[in-house]
ModelCIF file with pLDDT and N, C-alpha, C, O atoms, coordinates in Angstrom:
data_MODEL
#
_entry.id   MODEL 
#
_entity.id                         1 
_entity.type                       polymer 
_entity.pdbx_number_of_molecules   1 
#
_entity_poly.entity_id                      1 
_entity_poly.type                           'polypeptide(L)' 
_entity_poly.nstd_linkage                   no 
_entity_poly.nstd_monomer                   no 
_entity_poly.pdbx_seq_one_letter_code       
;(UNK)(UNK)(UNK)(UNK)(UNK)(UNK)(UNK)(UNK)(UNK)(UNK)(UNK)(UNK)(UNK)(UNK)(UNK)(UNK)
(UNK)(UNK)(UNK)(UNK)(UNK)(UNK)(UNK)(UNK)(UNK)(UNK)(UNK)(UNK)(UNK)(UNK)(UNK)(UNK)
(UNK)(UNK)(UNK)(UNK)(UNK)(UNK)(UNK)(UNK)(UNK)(UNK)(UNK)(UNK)(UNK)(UNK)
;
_entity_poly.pdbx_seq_one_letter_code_can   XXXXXXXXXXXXXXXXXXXXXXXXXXXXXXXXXXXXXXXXXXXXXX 
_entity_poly.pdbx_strand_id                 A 
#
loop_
_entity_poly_seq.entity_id 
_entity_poly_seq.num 
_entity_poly_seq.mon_id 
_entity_poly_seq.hetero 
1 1  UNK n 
1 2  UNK n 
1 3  UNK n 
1 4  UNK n 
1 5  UNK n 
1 6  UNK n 
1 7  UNK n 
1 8  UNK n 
1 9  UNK n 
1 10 UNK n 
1 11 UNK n 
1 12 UNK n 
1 13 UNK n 
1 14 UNK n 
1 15 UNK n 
1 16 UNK n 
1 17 UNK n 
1 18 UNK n 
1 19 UNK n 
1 20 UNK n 
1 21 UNK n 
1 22 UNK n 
1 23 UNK n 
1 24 UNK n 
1 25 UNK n 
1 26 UNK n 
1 27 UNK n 
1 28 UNK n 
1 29 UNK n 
1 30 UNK n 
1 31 UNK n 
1 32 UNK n 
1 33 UNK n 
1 34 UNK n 
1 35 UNK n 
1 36 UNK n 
1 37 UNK n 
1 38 UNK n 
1 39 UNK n 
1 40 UNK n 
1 41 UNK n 
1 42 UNK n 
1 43 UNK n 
1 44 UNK n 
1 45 UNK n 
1 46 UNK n 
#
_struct_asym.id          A 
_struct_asym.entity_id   1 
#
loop_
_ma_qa_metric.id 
_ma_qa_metric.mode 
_ma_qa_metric.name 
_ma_qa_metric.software_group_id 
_ma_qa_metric.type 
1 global pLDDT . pLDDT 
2 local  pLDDT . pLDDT 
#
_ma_qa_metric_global.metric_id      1 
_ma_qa_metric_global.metric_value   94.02 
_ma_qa_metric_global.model_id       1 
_ma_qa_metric_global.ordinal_id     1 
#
loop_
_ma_qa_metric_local.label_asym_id 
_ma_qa_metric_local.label_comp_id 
_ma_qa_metric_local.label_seq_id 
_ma_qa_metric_local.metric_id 
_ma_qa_metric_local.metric_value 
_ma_qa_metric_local.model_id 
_ma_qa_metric_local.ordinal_id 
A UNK 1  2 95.00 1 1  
A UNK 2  2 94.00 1 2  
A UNK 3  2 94.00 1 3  
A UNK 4  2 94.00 1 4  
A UNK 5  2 95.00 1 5  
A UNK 6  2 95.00 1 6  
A UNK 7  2 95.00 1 7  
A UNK 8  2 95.00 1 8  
A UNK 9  2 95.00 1 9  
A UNK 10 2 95.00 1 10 
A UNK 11 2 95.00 1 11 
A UNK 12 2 96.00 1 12 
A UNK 13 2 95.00 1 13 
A UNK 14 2 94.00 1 14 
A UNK 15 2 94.00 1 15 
A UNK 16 2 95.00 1 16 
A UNK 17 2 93.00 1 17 
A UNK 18 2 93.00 1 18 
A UNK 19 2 93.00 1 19 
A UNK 20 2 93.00 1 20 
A UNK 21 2 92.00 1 21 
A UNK 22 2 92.00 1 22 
A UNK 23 2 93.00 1 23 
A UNK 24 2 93.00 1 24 
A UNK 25 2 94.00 1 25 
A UNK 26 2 94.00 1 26 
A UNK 27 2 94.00 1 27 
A UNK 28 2 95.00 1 28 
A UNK 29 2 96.00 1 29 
A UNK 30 2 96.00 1 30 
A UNK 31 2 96.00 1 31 
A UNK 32 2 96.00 1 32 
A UNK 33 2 97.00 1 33 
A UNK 34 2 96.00 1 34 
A UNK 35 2 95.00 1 35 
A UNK 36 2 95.00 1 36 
A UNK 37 2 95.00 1 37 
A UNK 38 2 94.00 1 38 
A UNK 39 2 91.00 1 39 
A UNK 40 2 90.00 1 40 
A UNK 41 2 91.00 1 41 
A UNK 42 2 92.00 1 42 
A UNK 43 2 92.00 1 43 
A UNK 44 2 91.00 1 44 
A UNK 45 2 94.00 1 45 
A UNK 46 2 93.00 1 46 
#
loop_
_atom_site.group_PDB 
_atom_site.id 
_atom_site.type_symbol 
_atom_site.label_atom_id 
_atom_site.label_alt_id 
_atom_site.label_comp_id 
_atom_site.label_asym_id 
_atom_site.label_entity_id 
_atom_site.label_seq_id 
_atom_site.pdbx_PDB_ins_code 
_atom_site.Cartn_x 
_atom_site.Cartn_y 
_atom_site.Cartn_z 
_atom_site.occupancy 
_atom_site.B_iso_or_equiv 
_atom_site.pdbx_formal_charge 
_atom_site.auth_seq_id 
_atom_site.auth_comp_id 
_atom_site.auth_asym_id 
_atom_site.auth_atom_id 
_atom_site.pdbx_PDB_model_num 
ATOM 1   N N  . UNK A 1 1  ? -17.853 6.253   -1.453  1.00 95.00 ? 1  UNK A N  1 
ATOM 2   C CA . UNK A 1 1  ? -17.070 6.053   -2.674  1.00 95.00 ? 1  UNK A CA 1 
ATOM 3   C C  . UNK A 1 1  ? -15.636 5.658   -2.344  1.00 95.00 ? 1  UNK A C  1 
ATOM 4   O O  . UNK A 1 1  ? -15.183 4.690   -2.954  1.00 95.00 ? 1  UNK A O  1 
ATOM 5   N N  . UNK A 1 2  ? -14.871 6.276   -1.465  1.00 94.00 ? 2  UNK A N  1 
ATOM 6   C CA . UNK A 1 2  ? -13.454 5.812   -1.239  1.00 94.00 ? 2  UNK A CA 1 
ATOM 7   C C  . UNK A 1 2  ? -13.506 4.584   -0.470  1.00 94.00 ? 2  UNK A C  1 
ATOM 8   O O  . UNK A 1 2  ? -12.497 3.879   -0.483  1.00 94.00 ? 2  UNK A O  1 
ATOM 9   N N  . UNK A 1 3  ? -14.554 4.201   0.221   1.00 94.00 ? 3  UNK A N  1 
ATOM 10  C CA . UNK A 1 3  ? -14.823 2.642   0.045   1.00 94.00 ? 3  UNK A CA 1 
ATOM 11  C C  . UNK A 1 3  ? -14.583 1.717   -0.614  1.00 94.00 ? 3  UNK A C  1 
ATOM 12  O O  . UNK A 1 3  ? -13.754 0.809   -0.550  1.00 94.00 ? 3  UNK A O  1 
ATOM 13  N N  . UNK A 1 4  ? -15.544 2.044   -1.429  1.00 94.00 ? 4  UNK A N  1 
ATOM 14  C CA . UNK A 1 4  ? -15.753 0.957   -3.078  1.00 94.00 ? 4  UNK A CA 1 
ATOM 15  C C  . UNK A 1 4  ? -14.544 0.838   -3.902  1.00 94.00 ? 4  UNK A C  1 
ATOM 16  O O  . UNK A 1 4  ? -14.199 -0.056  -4.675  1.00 94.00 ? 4  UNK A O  1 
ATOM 17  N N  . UNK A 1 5  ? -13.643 2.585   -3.371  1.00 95.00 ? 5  UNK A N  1 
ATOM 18  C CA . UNK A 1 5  ? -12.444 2.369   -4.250  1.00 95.00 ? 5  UNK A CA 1 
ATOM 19  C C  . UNK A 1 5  ? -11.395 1.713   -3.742  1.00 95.00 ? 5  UNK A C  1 
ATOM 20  O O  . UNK A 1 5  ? -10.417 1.380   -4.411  1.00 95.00 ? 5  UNK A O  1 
ATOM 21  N N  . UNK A 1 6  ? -11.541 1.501   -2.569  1.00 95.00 ? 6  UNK A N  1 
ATOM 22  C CA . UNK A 1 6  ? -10.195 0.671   -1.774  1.00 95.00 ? 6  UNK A CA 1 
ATOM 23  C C  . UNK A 1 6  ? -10.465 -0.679  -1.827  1.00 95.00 ? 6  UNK A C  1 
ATOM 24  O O  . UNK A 1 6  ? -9.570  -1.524  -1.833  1.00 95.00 ? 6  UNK A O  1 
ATOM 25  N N  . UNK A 1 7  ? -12.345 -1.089  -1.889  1.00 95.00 ? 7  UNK A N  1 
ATOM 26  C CA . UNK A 1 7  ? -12.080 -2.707  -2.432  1.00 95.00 ? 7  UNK A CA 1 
ATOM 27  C C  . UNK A 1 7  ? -11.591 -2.773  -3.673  1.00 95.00 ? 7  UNK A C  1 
ATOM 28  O O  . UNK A 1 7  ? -10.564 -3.410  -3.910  1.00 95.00 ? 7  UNK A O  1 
ATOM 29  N N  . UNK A 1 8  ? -12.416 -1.979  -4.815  1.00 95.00 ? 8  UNK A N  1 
ATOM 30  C CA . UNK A 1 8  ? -11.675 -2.380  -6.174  1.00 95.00 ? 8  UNK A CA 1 
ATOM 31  C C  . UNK A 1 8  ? -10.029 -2.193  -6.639  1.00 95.00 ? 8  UNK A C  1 
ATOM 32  O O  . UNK A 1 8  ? -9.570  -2.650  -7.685  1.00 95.00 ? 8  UNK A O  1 
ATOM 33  N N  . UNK A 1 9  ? -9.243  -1.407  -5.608  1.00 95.00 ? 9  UNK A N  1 
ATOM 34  C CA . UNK A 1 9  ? -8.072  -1.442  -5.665  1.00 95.00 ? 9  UNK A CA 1 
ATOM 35  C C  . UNK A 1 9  ? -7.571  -2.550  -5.032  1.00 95.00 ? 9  UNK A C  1 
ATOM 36  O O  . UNK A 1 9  ? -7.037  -3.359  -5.791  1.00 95.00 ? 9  UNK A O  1 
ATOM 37  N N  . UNK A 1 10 ? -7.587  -2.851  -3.770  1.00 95.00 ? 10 UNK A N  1 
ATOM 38  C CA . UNK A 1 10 ? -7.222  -4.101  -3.276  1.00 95.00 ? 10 UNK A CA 1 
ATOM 39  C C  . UNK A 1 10 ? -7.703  -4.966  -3.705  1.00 95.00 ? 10 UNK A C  1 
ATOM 40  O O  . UNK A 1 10 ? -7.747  -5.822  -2.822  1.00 95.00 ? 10 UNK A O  1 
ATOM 41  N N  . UNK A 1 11 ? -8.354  -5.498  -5.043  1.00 95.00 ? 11 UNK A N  1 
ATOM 42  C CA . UNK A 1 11 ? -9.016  -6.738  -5.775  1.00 95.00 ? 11 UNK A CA 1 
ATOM 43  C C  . UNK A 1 11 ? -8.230  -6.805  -6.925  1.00 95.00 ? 11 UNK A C  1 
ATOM 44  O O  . UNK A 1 11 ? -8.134  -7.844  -7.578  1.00 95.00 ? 11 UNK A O  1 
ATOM 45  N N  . UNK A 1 12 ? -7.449  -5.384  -7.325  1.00 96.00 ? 12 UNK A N  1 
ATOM 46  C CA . UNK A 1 12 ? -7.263  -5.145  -8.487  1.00 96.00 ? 12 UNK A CA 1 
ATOM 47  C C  . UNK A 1 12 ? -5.599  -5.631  -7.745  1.00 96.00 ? 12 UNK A C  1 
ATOM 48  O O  . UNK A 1 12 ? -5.037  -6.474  -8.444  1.00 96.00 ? 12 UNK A O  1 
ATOM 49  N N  . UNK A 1 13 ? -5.005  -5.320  -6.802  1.00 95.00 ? 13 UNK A N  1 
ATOM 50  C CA . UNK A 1 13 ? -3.522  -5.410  -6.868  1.00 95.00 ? 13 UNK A CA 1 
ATOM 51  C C  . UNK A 1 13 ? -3.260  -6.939  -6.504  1.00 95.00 ? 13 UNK A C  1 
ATOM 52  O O  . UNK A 1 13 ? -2.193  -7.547  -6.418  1.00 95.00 ? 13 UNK A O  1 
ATOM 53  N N  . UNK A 1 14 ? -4.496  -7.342  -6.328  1.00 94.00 ? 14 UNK A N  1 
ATOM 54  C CA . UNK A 1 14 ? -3.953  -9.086  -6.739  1.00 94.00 ? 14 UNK A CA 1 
ATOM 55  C C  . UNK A 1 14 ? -3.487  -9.420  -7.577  1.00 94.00 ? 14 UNK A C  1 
ATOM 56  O O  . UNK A 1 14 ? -3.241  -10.625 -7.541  1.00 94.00 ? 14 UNK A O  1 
ATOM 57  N N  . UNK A 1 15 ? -3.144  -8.834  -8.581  1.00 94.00 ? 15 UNK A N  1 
ATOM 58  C CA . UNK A 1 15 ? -2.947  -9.124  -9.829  1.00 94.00 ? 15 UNK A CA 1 
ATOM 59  C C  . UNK A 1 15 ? -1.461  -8.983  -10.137 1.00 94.00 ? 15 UNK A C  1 
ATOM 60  O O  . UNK A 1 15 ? -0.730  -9.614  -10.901 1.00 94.00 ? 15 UNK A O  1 
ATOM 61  N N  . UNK A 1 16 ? -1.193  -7.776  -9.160  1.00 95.00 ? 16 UNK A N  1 
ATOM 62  C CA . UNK A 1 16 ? 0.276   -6.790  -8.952  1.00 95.00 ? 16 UNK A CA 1 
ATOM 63  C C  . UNK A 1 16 ? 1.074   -7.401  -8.628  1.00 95.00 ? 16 UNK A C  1 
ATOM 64  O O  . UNK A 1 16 ? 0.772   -8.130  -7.684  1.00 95.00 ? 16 UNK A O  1 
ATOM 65  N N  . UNK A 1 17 ? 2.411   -7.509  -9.103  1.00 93.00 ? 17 UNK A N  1 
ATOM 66  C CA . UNK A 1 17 ? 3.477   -8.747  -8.788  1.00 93.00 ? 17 UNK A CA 1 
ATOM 67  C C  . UNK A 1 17 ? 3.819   -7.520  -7.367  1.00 93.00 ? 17 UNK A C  1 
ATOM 68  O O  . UNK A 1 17 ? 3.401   -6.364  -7.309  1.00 93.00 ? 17 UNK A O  1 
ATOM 69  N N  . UNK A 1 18 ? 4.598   -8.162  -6.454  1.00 93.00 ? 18 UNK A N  1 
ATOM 70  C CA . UNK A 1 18 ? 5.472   -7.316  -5.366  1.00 93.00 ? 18 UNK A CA 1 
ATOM 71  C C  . UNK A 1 18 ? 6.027   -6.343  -5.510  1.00 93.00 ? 18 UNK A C  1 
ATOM 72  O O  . UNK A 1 18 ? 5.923   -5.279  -4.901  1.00 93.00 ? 18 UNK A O  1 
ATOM 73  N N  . UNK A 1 19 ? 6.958   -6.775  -6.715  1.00 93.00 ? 19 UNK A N  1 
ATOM 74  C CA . UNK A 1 19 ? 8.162   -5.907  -6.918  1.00 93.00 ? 19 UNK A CA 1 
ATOM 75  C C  . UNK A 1 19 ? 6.968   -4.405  -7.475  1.00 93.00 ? 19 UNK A C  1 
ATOM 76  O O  . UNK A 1 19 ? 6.879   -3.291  -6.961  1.00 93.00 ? 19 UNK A O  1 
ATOM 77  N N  . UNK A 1 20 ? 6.468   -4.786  -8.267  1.00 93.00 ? 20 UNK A N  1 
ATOM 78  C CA . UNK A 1 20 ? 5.393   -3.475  -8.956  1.00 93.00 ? 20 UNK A CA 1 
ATOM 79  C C  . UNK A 1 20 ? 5.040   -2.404  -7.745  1.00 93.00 ? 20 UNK A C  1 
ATOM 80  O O  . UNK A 1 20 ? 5.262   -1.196  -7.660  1.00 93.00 ? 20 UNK A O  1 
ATOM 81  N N  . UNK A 1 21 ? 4.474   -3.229  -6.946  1.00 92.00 ? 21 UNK A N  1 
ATOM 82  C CA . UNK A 1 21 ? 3.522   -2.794  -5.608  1.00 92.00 ? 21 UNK A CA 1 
ATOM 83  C C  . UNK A 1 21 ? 4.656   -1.687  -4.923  1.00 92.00 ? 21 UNK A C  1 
ATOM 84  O O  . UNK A 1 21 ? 4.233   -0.534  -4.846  1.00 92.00 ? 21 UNK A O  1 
ATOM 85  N N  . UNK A 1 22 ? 6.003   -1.921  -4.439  1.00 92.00 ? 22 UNK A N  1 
ATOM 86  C CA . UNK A 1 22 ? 6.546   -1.743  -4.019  1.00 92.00 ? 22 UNK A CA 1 
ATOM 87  C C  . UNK A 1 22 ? 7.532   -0.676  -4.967  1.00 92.00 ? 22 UNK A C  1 
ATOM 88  O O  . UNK A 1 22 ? 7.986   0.324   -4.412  1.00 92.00 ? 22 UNK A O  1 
ATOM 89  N N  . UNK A 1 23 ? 7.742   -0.859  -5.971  1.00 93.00 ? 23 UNK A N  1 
ATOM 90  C CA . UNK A 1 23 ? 8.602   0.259   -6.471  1.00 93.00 ? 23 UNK A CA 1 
ATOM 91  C C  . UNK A 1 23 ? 7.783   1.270   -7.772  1.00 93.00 ? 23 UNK A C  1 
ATOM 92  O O  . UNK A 1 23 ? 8.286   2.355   -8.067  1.00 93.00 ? 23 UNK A O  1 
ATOM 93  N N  . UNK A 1 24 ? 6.589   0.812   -8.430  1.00 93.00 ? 24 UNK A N  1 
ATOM 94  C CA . UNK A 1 24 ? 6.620   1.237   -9.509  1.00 93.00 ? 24 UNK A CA 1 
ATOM 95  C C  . UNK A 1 24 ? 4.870   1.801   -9.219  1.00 93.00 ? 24 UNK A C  1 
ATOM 96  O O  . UNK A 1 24 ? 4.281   2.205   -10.221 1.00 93.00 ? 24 UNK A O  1 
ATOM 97  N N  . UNK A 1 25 ? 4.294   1.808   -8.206  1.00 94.00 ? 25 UNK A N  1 
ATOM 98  C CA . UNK A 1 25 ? 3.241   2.122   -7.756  1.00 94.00 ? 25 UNK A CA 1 
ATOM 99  C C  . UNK A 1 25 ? 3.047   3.612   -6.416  1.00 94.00 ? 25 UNK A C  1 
ATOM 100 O O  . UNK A 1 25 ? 2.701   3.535   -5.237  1.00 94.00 ? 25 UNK A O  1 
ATOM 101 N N  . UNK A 1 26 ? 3.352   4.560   -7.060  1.00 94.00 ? 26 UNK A N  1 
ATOM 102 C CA . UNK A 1 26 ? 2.922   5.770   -6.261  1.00 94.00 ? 26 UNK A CA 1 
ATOM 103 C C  . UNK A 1 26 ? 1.528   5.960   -6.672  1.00 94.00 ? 26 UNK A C  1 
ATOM 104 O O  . UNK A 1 26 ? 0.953   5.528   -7.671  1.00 94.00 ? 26 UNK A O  1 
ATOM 105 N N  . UNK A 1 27 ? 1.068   6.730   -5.653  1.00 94.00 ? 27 UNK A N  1 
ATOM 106 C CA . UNK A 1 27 ? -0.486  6.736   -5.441  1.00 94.00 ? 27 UNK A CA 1 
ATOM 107 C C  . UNK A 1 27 ? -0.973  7.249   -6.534  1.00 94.00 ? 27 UNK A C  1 
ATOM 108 O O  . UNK A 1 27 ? -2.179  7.061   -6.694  1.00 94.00 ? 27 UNK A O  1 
ATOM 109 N N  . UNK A 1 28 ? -0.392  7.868   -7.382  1.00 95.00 ? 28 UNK A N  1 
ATOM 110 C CA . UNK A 1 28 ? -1.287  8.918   -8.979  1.00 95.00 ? 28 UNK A CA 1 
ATOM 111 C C  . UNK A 1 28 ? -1.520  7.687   -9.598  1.00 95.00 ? 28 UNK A C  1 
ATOM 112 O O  . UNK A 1 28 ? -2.649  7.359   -9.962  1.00 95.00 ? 28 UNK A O  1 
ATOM 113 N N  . UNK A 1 29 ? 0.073   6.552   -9.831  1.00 96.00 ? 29 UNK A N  1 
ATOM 114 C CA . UNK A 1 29 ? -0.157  5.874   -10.957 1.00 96.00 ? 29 UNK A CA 1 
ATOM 115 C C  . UNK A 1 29 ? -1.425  4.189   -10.150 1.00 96.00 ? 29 UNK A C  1 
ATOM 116 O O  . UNK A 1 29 ? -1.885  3.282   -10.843 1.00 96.00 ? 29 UNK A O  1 
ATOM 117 N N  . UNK A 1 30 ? -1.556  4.304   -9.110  1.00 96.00 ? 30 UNK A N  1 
ATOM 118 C CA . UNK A 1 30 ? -2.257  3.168   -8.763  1.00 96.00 ? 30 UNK A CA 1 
ATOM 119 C C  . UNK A 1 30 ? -3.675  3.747   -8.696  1.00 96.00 ? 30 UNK A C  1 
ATOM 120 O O  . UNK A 1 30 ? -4.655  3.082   -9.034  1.00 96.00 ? 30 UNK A O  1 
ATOM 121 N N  . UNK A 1 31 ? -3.772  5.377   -8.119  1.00 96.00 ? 31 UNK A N  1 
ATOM 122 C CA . UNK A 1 31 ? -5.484  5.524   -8.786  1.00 96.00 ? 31 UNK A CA 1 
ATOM 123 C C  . UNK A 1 31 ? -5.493  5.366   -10.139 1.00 96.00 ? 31 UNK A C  1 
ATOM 124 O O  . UNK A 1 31 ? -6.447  4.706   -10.550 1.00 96.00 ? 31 UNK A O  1 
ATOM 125 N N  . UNK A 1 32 ? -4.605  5.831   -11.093 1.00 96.00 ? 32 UNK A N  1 
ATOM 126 C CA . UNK A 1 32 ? -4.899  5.990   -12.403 1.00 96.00 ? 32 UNK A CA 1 
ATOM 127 C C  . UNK A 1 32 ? -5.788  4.526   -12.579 1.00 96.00 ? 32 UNK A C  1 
ATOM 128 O O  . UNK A 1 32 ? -6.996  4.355   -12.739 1.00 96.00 ? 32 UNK A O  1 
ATOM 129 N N  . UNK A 1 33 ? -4.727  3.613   -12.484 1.00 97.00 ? 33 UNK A N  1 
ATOM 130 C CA . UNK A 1 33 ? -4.918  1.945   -12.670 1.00 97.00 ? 33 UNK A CA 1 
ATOM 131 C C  . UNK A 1 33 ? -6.905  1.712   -11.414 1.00 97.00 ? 33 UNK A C  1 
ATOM 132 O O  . UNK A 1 33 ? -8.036  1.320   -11.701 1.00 97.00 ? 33 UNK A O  1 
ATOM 133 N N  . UNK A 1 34 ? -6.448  2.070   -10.529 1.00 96.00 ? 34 UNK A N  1 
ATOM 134 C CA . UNK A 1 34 ? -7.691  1.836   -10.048 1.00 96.00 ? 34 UNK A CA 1 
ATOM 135 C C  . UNK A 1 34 ? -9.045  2.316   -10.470 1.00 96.00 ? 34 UNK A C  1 
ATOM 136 O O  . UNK A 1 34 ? -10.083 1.658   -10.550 1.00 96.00 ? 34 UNK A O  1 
ATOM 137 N N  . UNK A 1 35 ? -8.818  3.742   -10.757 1.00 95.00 ? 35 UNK A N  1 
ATOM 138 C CA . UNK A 1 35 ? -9.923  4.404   -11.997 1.00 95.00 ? 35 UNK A CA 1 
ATOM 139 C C  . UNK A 1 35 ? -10.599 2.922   -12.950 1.00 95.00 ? 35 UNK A C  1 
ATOM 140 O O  . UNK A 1 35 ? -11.761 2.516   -12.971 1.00 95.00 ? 35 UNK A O  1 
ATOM 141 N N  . UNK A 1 36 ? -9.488  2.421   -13.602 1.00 95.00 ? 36 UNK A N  1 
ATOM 142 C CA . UNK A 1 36 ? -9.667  1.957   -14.850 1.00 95.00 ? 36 UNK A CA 1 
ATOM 143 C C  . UNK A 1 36 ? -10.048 0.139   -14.341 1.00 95.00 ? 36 UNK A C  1 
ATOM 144 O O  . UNK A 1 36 ? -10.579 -0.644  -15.129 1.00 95.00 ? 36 UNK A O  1 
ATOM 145 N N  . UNK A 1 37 ? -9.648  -0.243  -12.913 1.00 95.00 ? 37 UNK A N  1 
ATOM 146 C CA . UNK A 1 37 ? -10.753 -1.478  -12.532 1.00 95.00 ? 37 UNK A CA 1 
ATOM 147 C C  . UNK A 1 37 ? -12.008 -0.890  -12.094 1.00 95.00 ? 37 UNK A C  1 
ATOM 148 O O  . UNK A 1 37 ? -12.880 -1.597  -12.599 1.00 95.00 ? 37 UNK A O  1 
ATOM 149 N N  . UNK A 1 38 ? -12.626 0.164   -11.323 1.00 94.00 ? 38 UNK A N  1 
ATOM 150 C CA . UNK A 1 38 ? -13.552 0.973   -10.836 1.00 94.00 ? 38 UNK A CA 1 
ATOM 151 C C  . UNK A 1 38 ? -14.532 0.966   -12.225 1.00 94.00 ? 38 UNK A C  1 
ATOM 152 O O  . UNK A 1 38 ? -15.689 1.370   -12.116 1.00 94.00 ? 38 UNK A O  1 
ATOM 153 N N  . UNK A 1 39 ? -14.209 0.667   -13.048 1.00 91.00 ? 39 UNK A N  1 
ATOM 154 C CA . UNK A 1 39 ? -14.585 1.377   -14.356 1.00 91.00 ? 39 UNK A CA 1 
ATOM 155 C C  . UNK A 1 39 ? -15.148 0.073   -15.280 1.00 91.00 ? 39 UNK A C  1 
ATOM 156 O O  . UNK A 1 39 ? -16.316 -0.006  -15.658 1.00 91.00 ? 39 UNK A O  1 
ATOM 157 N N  . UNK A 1 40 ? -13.856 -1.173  -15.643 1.00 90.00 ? 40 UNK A N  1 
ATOM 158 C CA . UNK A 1 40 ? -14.436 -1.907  -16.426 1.00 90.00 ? 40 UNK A CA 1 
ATOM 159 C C  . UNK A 1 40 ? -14.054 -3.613  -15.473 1.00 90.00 ? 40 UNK A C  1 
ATOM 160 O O  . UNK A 1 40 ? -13.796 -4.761  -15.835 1.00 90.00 ? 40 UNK A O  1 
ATOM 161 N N  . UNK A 1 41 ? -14.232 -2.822  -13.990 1.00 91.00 ? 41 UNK A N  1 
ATOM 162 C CA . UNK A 1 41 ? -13.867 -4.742  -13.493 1.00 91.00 ? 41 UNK A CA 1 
ATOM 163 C C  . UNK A 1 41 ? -12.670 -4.905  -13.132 1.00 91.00 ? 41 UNK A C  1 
ATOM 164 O O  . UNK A 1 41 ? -11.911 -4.542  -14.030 1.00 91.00 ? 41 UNK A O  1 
ATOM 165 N N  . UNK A 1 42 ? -11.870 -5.475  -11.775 1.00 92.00 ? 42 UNK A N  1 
ATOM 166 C CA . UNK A 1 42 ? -10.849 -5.460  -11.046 1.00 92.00 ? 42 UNK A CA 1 
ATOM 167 C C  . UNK A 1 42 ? -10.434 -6.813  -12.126 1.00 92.00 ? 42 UNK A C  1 
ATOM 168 O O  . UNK A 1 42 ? -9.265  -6.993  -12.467 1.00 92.00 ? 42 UNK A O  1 
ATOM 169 N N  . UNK A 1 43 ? -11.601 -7.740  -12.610 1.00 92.00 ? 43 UNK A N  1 
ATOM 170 C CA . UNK A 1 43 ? -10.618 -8.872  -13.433 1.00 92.00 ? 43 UNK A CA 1 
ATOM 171 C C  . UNK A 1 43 ? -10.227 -8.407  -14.840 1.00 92.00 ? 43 UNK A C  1 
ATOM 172 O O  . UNK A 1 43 ? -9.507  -9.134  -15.525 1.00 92.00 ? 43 UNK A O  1 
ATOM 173 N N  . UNK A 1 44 ? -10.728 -7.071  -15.367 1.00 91.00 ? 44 UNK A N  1 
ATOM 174 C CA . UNK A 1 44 ? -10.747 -6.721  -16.754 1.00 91.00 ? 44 UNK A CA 1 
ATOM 175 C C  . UNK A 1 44 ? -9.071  -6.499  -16.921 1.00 91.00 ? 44 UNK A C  1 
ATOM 176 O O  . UNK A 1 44 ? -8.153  -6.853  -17.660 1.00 91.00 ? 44 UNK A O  1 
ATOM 177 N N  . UNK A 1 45 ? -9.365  -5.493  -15.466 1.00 94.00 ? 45 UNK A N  1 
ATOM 178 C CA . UNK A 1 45 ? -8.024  -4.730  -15.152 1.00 94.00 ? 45 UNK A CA 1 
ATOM 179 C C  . UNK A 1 45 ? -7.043  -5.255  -14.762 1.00 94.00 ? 45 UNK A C  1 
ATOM 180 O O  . UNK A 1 45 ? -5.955  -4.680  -14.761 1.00 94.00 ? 45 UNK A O  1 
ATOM 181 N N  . UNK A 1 46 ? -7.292  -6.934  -14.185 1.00 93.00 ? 46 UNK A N  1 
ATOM 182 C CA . UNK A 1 46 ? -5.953  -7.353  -13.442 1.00 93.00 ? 46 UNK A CA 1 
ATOM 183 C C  . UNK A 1 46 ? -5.636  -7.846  -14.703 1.00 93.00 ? 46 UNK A C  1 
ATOM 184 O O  . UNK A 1 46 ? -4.554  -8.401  -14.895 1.00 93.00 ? 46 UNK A O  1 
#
């Protein structure tokens, strides 16, 4: 499972401008976000 979740996160932060990635992304709020590509699709979510 923490597999599947590190592709659908790294599919999903393509989407993530830099600046996001880098200042506005601690790990609660990027599982939260990753939960929710895991869930309905890294393109639903990007």
């Amino acid at each position: 499972l923490i597999d599947e979740i590190a592709e659908y996160r790294d599919k999903w932060l393509a989407y993530v401008d830099d600046k996001a990635k880098t200042y506005w992304l601690p790990p609660t709020r990027k599982a939260a976000y990753t939960s929710l590509a895991f869930n309905v699709g890294w393109h639903g979510a990007g």
